[in-house]
Each structure stands twice: as C-alpha cells, then as structure tokens.
Protein backbone atom coordinates (compact mmCIF):
# COMPACT_ATOMS: atom_id res chain seq x y z
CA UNK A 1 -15.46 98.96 12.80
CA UNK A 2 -12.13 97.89 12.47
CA UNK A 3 -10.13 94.91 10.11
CA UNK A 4 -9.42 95.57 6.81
CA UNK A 5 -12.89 96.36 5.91
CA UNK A 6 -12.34 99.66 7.51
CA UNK A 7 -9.22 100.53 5.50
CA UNK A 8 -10.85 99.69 2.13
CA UNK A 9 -13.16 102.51 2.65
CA UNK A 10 -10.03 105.09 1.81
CA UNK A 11 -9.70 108.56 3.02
CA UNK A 12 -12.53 109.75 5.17
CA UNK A 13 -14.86 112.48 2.94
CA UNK A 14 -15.36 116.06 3.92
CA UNK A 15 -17.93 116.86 6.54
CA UNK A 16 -18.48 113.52 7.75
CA UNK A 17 -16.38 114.04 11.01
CA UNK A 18 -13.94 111.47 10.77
CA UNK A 19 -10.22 112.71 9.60
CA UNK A 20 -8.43 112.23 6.59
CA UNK A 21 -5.96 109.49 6.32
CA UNK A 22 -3.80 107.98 3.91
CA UNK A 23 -5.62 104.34 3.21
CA UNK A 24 -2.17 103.21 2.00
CA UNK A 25 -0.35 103.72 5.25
CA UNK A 26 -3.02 102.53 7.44
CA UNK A 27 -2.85 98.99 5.24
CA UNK A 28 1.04 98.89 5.66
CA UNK A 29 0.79 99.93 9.46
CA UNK A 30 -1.53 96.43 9.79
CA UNK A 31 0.81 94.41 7.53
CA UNK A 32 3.98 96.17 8.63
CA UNK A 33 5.52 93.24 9.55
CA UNK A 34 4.52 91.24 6.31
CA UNK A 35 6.09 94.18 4.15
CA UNK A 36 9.61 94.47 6.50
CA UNK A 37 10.34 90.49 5.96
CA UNK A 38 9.61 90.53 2.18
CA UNK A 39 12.66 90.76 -0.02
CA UNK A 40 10.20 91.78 -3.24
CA UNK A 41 6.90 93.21 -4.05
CA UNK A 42 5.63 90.05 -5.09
CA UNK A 43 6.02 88.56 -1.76
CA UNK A 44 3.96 91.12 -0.28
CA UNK A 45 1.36 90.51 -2.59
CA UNK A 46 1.33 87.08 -2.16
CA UNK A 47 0.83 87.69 1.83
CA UNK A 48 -1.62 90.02 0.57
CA UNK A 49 -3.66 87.66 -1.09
CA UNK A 50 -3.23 85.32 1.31
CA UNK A 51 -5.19 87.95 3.77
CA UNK A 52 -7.75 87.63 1.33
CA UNK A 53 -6.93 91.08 -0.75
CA UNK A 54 -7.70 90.92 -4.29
CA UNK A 55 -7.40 93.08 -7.50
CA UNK A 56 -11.20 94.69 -6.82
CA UNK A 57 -9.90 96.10 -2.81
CA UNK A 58 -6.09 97.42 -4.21
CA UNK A 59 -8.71 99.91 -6.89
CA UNK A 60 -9.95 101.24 -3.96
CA UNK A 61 -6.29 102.03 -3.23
CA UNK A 62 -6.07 103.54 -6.70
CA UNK A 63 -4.17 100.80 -7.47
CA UNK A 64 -4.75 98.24 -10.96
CA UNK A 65 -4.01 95.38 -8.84
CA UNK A 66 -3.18 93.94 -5.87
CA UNK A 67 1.26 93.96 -7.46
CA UNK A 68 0.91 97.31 -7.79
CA UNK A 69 -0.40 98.23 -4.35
CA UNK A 70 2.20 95.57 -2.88
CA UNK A 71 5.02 97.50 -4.96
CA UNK A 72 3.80 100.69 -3.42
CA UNK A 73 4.14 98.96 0.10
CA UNK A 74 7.48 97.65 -0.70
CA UNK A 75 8.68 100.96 -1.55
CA UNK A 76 7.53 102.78 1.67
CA UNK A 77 9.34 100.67 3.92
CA UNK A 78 12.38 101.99 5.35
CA UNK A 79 15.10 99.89 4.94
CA UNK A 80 18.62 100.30 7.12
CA UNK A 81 20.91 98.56 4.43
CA UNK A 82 20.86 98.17 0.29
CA UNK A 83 21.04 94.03 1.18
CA UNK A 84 17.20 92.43 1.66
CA UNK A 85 17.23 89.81 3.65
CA UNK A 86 17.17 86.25 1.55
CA UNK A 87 13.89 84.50 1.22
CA UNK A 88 12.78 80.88 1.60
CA UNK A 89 13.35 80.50 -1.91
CA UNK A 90 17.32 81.47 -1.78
CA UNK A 91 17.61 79.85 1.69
CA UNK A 92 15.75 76.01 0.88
CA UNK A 93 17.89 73.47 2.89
CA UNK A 94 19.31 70.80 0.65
CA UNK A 95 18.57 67.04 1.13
CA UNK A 96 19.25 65.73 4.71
CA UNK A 97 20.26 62.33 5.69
CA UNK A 98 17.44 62.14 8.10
CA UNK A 99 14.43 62.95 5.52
CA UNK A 100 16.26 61.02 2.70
CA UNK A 101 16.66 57.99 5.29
CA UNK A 102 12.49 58.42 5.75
CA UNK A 103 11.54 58.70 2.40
CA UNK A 104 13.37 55.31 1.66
CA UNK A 105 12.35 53.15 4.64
CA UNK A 106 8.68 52.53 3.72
CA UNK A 107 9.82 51.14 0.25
CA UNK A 108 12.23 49.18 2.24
CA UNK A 109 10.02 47.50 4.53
CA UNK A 110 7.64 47.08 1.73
CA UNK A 111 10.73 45.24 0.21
CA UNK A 112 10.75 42.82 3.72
CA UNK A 113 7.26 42.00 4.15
CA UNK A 114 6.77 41.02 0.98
CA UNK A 115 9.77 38.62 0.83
CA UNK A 116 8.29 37.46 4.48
CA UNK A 117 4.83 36.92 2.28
CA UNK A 118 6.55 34.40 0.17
CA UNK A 119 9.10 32.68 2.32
CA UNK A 120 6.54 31.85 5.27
CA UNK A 121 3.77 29.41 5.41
CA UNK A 122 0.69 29.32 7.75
CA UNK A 123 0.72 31.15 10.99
CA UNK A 124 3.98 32.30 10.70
CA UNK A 125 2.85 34.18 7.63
CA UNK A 126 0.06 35.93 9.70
CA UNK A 127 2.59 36.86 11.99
CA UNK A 128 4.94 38.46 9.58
CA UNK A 129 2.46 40.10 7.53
CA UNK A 130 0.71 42.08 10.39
CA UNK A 131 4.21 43.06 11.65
CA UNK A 132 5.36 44.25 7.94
CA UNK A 133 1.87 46.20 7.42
CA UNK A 134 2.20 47.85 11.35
CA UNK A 135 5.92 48.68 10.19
CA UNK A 136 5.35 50.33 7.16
CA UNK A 137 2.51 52.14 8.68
CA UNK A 138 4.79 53.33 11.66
CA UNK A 139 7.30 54.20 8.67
CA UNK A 140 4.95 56.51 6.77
CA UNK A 141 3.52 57.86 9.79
CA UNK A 142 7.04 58.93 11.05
CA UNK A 143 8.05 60.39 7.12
CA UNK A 144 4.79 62.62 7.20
CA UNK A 145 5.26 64.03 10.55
CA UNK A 146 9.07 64.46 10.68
CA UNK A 147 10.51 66.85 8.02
CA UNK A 148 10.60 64.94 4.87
CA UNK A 149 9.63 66.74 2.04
CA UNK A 150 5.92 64.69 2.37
CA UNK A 151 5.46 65.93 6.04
CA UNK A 152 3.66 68.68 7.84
CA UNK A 153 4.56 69.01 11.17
CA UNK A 154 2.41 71.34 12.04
CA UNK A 155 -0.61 70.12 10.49
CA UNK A 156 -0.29 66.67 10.47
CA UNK A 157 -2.84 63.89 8.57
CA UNK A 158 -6.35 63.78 10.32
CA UNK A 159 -7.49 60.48 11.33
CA UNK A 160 -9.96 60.84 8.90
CA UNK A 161 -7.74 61.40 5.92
CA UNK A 162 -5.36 58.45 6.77
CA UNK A 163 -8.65 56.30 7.21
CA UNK A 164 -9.75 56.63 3.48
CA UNK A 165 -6.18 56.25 2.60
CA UNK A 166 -5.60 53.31 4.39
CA UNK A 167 -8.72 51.61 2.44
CA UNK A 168 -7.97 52.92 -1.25
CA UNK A 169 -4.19 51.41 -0.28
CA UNK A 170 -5.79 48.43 1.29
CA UNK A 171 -8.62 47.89 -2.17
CA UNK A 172 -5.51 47.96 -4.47
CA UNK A 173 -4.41 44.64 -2.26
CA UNK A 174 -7.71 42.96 -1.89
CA UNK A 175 -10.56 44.96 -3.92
CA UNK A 176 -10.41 43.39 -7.07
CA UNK A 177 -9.84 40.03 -6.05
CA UNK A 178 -12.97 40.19 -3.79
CA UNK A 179 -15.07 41.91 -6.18
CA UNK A 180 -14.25 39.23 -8.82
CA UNK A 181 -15.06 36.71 -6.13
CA UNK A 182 -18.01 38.17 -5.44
CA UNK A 183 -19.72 38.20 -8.76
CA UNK A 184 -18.38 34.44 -9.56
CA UNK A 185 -20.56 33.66 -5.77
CA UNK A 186 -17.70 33.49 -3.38
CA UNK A 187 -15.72 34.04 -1.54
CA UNK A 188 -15.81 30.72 0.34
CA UNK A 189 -12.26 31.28 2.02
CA UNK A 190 -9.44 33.92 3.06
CA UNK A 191 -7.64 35.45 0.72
CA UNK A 192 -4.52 33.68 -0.71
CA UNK A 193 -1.86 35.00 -2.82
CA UNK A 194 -0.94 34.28 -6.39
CA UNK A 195 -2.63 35.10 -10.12
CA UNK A 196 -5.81 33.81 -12.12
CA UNK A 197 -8.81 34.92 -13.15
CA UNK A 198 -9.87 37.95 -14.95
CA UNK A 199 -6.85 40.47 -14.85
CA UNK A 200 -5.42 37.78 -11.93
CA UNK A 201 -8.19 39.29 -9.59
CA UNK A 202 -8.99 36.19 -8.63
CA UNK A 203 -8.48 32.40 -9.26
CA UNK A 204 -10.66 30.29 -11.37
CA UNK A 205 -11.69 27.82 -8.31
CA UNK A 206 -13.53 31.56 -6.54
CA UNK A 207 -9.87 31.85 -4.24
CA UNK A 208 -10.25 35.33 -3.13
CA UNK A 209 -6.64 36.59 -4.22
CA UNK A 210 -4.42 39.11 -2.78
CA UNK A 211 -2.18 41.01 -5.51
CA UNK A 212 1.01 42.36 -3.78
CA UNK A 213 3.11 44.37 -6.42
CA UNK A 214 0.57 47.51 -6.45
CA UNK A 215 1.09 48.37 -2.90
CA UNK A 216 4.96 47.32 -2.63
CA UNK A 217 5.37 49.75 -6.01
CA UNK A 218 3.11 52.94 -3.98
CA UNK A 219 5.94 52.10 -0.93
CA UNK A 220 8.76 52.04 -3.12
CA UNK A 221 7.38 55.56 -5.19
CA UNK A 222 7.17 57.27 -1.56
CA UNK A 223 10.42 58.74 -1.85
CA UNK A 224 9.98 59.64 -5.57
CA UNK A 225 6.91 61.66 -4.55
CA UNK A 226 8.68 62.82 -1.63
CA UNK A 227 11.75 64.22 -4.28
CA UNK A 228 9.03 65.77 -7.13
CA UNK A 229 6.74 67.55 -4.25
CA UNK A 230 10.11 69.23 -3.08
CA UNK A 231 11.07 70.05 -6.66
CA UNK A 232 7.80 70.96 -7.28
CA UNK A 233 8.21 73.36 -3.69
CA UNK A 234 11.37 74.77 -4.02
CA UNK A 235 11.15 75.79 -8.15
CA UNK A 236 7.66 77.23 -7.05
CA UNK A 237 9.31 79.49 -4.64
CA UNK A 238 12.36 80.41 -6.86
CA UNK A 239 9.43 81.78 -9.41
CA UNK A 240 7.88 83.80 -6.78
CA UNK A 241 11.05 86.16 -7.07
CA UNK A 242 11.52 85.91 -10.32
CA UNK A 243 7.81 86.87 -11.96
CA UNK A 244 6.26 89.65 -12.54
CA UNK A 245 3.08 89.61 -11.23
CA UNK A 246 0.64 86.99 -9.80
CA UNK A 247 -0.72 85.80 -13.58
CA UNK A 248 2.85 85.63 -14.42
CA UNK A 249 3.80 83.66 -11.28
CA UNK A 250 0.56 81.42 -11.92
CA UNK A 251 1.24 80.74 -15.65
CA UNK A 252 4.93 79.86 -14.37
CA UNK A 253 3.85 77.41 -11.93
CA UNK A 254 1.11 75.36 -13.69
CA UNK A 255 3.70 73.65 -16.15
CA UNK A 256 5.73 72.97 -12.95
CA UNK A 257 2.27 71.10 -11.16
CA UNK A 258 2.15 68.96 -14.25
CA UNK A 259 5.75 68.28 -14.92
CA UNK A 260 6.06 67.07 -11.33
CA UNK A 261 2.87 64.58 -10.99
CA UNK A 262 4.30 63.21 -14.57
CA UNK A 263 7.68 62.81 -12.82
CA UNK A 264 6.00 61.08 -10.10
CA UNK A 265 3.73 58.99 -12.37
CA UNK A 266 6.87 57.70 -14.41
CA UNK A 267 8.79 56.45 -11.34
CA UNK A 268 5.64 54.87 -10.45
CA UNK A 269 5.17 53.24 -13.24
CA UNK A 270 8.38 52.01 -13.74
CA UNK A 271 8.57 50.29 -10.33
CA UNK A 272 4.91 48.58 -10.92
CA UNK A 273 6.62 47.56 -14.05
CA UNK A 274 9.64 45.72 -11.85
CA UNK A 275 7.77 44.53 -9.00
CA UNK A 276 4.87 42.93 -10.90
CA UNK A 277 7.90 41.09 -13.25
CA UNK A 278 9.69 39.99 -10.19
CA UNK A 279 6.06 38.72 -8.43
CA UNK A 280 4.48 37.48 -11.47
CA UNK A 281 1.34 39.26 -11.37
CA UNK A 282 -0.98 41.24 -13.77
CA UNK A 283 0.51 44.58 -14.73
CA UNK A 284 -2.75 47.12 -14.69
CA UNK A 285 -1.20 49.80 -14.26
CA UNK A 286 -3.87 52.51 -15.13
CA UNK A 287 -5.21 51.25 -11.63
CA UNK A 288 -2.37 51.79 -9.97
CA UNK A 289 -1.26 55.23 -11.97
CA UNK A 290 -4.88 56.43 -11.07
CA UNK A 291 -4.50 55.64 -7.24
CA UNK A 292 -0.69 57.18 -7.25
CA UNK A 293 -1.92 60.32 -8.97
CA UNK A 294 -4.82 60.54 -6.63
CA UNK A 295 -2.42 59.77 -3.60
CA UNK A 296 0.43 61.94 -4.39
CA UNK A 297 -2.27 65.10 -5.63
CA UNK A 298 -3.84 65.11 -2.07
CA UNK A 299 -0.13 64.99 -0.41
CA UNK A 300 0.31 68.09 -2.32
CA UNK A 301 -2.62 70.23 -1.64
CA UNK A 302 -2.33 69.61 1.93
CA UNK A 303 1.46 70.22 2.20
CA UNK A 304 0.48 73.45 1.05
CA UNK A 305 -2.13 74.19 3.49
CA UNK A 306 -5.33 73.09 1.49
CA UNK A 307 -6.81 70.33 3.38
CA UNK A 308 -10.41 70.40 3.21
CA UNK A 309 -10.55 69.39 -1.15
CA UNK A 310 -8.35 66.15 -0.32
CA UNK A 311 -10.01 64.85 2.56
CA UNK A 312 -13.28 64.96 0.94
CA UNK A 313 -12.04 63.81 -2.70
CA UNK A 314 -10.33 60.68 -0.66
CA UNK A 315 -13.39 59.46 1.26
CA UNK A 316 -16.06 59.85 -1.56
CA UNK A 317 -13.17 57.51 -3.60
CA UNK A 318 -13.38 55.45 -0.75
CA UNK A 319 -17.25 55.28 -0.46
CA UNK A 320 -17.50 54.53 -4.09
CA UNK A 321 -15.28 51.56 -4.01
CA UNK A 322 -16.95 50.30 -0.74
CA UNK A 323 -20.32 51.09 -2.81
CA UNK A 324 -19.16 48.63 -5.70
CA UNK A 325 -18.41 45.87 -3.32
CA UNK A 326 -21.96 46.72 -1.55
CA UNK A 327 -23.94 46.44 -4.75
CA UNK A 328 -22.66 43.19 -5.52
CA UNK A 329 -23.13 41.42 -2.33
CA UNK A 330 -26.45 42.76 -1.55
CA UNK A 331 -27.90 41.81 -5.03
CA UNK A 332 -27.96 38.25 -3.85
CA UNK A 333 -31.06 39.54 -1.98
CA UNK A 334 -34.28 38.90 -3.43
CA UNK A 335 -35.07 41.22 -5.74
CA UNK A 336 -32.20 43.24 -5.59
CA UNK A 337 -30.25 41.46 -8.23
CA UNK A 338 -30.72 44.72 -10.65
CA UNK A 339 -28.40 46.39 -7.88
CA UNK A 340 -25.23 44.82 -9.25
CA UNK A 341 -25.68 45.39 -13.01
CA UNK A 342 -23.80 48.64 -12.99
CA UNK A 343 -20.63 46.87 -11.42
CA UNK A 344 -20.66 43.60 -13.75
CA UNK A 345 -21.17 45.26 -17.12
CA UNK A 346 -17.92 47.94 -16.07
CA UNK A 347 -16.88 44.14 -14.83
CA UNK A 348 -17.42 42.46 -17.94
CA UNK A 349 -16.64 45.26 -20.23
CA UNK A 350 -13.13 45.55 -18.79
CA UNK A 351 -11.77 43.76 -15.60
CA UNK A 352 -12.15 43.91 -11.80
CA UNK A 353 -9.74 46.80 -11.44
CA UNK A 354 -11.84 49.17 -14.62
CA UNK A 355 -13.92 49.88 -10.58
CA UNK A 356 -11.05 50.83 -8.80
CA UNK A 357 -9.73 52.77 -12.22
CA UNK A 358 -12.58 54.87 -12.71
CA UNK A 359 -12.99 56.10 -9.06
CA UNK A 360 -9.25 56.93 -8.95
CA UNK A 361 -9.08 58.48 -11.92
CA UNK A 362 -12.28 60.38 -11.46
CA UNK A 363 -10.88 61.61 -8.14
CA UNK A 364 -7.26 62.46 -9.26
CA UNK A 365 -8.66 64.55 -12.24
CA UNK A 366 -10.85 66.45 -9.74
CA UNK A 367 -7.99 67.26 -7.39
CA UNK A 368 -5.77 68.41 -10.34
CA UNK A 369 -8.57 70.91 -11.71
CA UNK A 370 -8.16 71.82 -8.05
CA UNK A 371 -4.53 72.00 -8.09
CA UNK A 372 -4.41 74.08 -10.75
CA UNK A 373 -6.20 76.78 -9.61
CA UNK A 374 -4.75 76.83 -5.86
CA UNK A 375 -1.07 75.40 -6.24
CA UNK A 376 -0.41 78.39 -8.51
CA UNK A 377 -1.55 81.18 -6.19
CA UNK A 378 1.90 82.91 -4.66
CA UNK A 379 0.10 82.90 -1.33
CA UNK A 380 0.93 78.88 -1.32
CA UNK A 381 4.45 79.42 -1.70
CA UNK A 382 5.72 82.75 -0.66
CA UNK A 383 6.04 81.66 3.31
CA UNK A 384 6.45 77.98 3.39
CA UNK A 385 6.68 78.62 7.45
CA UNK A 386 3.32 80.05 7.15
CA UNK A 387 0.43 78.35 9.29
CA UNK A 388 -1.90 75.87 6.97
CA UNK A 389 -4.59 78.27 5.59
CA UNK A 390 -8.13 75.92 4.77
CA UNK A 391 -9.53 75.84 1.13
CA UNK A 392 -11.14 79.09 -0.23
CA UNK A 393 -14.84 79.17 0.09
C-alpha cells in the first residue's frame, strides 16, 4: 500500500516484520517539495490540508493539529540561507494596464449599445443591438480568460456555467416584463423598450418591455468586482503569514468575504442608482443586488478553485426562473390554471421582479453559507498558482 494512507499508520510495531521508521520524515520526504517553497509553517499546513490532511491524521503524528505537524516540517528542512524565499502574498503584482483596460471595457460597451438602443430606430436598432450584446460578450469572455483579477486561465468558465449566466443576465432584461405580460394574456408583440406597468415590467396596453439599466449597471460593476475579488485575494494571502493557525487564519478571513461582497454590492448599487436616473426606469434594486451578489459569489468560489457549488447554484436559479415563466404560460391549458397561482400571488403581493428577487437571493445566500466555510480555508489562498482543486465531498 502506498499514499498517505500508508504513512498515517506511524512507526511499524515490533514483530510484525516491517522496520521502524520515523512517520514524520516519510510525510516530509512525499511533501518535500511543498515544505522547501513555504516561507512559514502555516503555508505548509495549508498545502497540507489541501492534500486532504486534517487535525484527526497529524494525532497520529503525535501532533494536536495539523499547524503543529506543519511547524515540525518547517523546522526539519534544511535551509542554505537565514532569507526564505517571499511568498505570493509579499510578491502580488500591482494593477496592470492590460487587466485594468479589461475590467473597464464591458462597462464601456455596455455604455455604447445602450446609447445605440436609443438613438436607432427599426432595423438599424436590431443591427446595433446584436453587435453591442456579441461585443460585450467577446469583452467579458476576453476579461475572464486573460489575467484580470475575474479570470482563470487555467480553468476557464464551462459552457455550462456561462449558459445559466447568460439567462439570469438575459431575465434581468426581459423576465419581468414577459412575466407581467404573461399574466395580463400577452404578449401579442416583441419586446419594446420604455416603462409602465407594475414596477415598469411592462406597459399597460400588454407591450412586452425590455428594462435596460439592470444589465448596463452589472457591465459597469465588472470592474468593481474585478477590484474587491483582488482585495479580497491579496489581503487573504497577506493573513496566511500573518495568523497563527488555520482557526485564526479562518476567523481573519470571514470579515474580509463579507467586507468585500458589501464593497461590491455598494458600487453596484450606486451605478443602478445612476443608470436607472439617466434611463428613466424603475429602480428595484433588491433584484438587481440579489443577481450581483449571486454573480459576483460564484466568480469567487471558482477563482479559487471551487467550481462544482456555483455551477449548480447558477442553473437551479436559472431553472426556477424559467419554471415561473412555465407555470404561467401553461396554466392557460385547461385545467391547469391552479399551476400559476404560486407566481401571481408572489406577483400580486409584490411586483414582477419579487420572482427574479427571491431566486437570486435564495441562491446568493446559499453560495455565501458556502463561501464561508471554503473561502476561509488557507488551502484557497496559500498557492494562488496552484491547479483548481473541485468542491470537498
């Protein structure tokens, strides 16, 4: 038997044939090269945990917990010079042009297509709205994949993923306005742009509406999410040196998580607040806090390696809203009308967008709990260069 398994079984007892060894130096001869690069004991116990040691296999190392085995390690490694090498949390690369360019140009183009919305007319608005949307797309595409703080290079976003993004992005511009159509017995045309109706979801005549300033806010907040997930990043690391242990180092970090989604959510907020001023549309912005928070929480997880949690919190938000709009049209079946009373009394009791609201918010709170407990592990910070690991089991 070999793997780790093997070395948690300690020193070989008399009379069983197998020779005595030093369980401590056969676990730094297989993570050798994990204890030479570290700079403190708390990095080796964050790759430690990361290899899936925990406080339970360091006692049968006659250790209290995995920092003490890891400070053990640390001091058996022979070191040349007095200087350790700096870590990723001393060596973090300021802001480049190039990622700071990225992080802007989505909110930019936003910024063109929707002028392009209201300064063309009839075919030539078709035109210029498909080119805007396939431009921002090509935007956000190129920020994820290309070294902004949002992008993973190595691991970047599954079709999948960007599939349930694309519709909770593309509800917030059509959802509620077809929804509200829906229930009033439309819609009996293509969408068109401009307020009325319940929460301006849709006009009083059953016009299916479009509302623009929830998505051109989310493109103008990419590059404040992109700024507090590299706070969030490079103070996580900083703490990794400076606690003393992996409770410390967790109770350090969890302020942090929520300090920077309430950064996020502010700038968010504020710039729903301008656009929907400047387009004259309804402000709800618990929708469109609830989407960002969901958005920007499963950007974060799977910067840090933990993809599976996001990818399944995004579709089931997708699925419910999809559900919603489901339930509504196929209640005009006979006998199905009892299918839709769910939706119109959440309808009725507070606007088109209380749907979109509750599934958001349901799935943001779930990926925080989430957060919470991952995010403040030291194994998702200690080696930033590290391959993405998957979500525990």
């Amino acid at each position: 038997m070999t793997g780790l398994d093997e070395l948690d079984r300690g020193p070989a007892r008399p009379g069983t044939g197998r020779p005595t060894a030093d369980p401590v130096k056969a676990l730094l001869h297989r993570h050798r090269e994990l204890c030479e690069r570290a700079v403190d004991p708390l990095e080796i116990a964050a790759g430690l945990e990361a290899h899936g040691v925990t406080d339970r296999t360091a006692a049968r190392f006659k250790h209290r917990d995995v920092f003490s085995l890891a400070e053990e390690l640390y001091a058996r490694i022979p070191r040349d010079d007095g200087t350790p090498r700096p870590s990723a949390a001393t060596t973090a690369p300021g802001p480049r042009a190039g990622w700071v360019v990225l992080t802007l140009l989505p909110g930019a183009l936003g910024l063109a297509s929707t002028a392009a919305l209201r300064l063309t007319h009839g075919q030539n608005r078709v035109y210029a709205v498909a080119l805007g949307v396939l431009a921002i797309a090509l935007a956000m595409r190129a920020a994820l994949r290309r070294g902004s703080p949002l992008g993973t290079p190595s691991a970047p976003p599954t079709t999948g993923t960007a599939v349930w993004t694309c519709w909770l992005i593309g509800y917030a511009l059509l959802g509620d306005g077809l929804l509200h159509t829906a229930i009033t017995g439309g819609p009996d045309g293509p969408p068109t742009r401009g307020p009325g109706g319940p929460g301006g979801s849709g006009s009083p005549d059953g016009d299916w509406t479009l509302v623009v300033a929830p998505v051109l806010a989310l493109t103008l907040a990419f590059a404040p999410g992109a700024w507090s997930a590299r706070l969030f990043a490079v103070r996580a690391r900083r703490k990794v040196a400076a606690s003393r242990g992996l409770e410390d180092f967790a109770d350090s970090v969890r302020p942090l998580l929520f300090g920077s989604l309430a950064l996020f959510l502010c700038a968010l907020g504020a710039l729903f607040t301008l656009c929907a001023t400047v387009l004259g549309e309804p402000f709800t912005h618990h929708e469109v806090l609830a989407l960002g928070a969901l958005l920007f929480l499963a950007r974060l997880l799977t910067l840090h390696g933990f993809t599976h949690a996001p990818k399944v919190v995004l579709a089931a938000a997708a699925l419910a809203q999809a559900a919603a709009l489901a339930t509504v049209f196929a209640a005009r079946l006979p006998g199905c009308g009892a299918l839709a009373v769910p939706v119109e009394t959440l309808v009725a009791a507070w606007n088109p967008g209380g749907v979109a609201t509750l599934v958001c918010g349901a799935a943001a709170l779930t990926l925080l709990i989430h957060a919470a407990r991952t995010l403040t592990r030291a194994s998702a910070h200690a080696r930033p260069e590290a391959p993405s690991q998957g979500d525990p089991a």
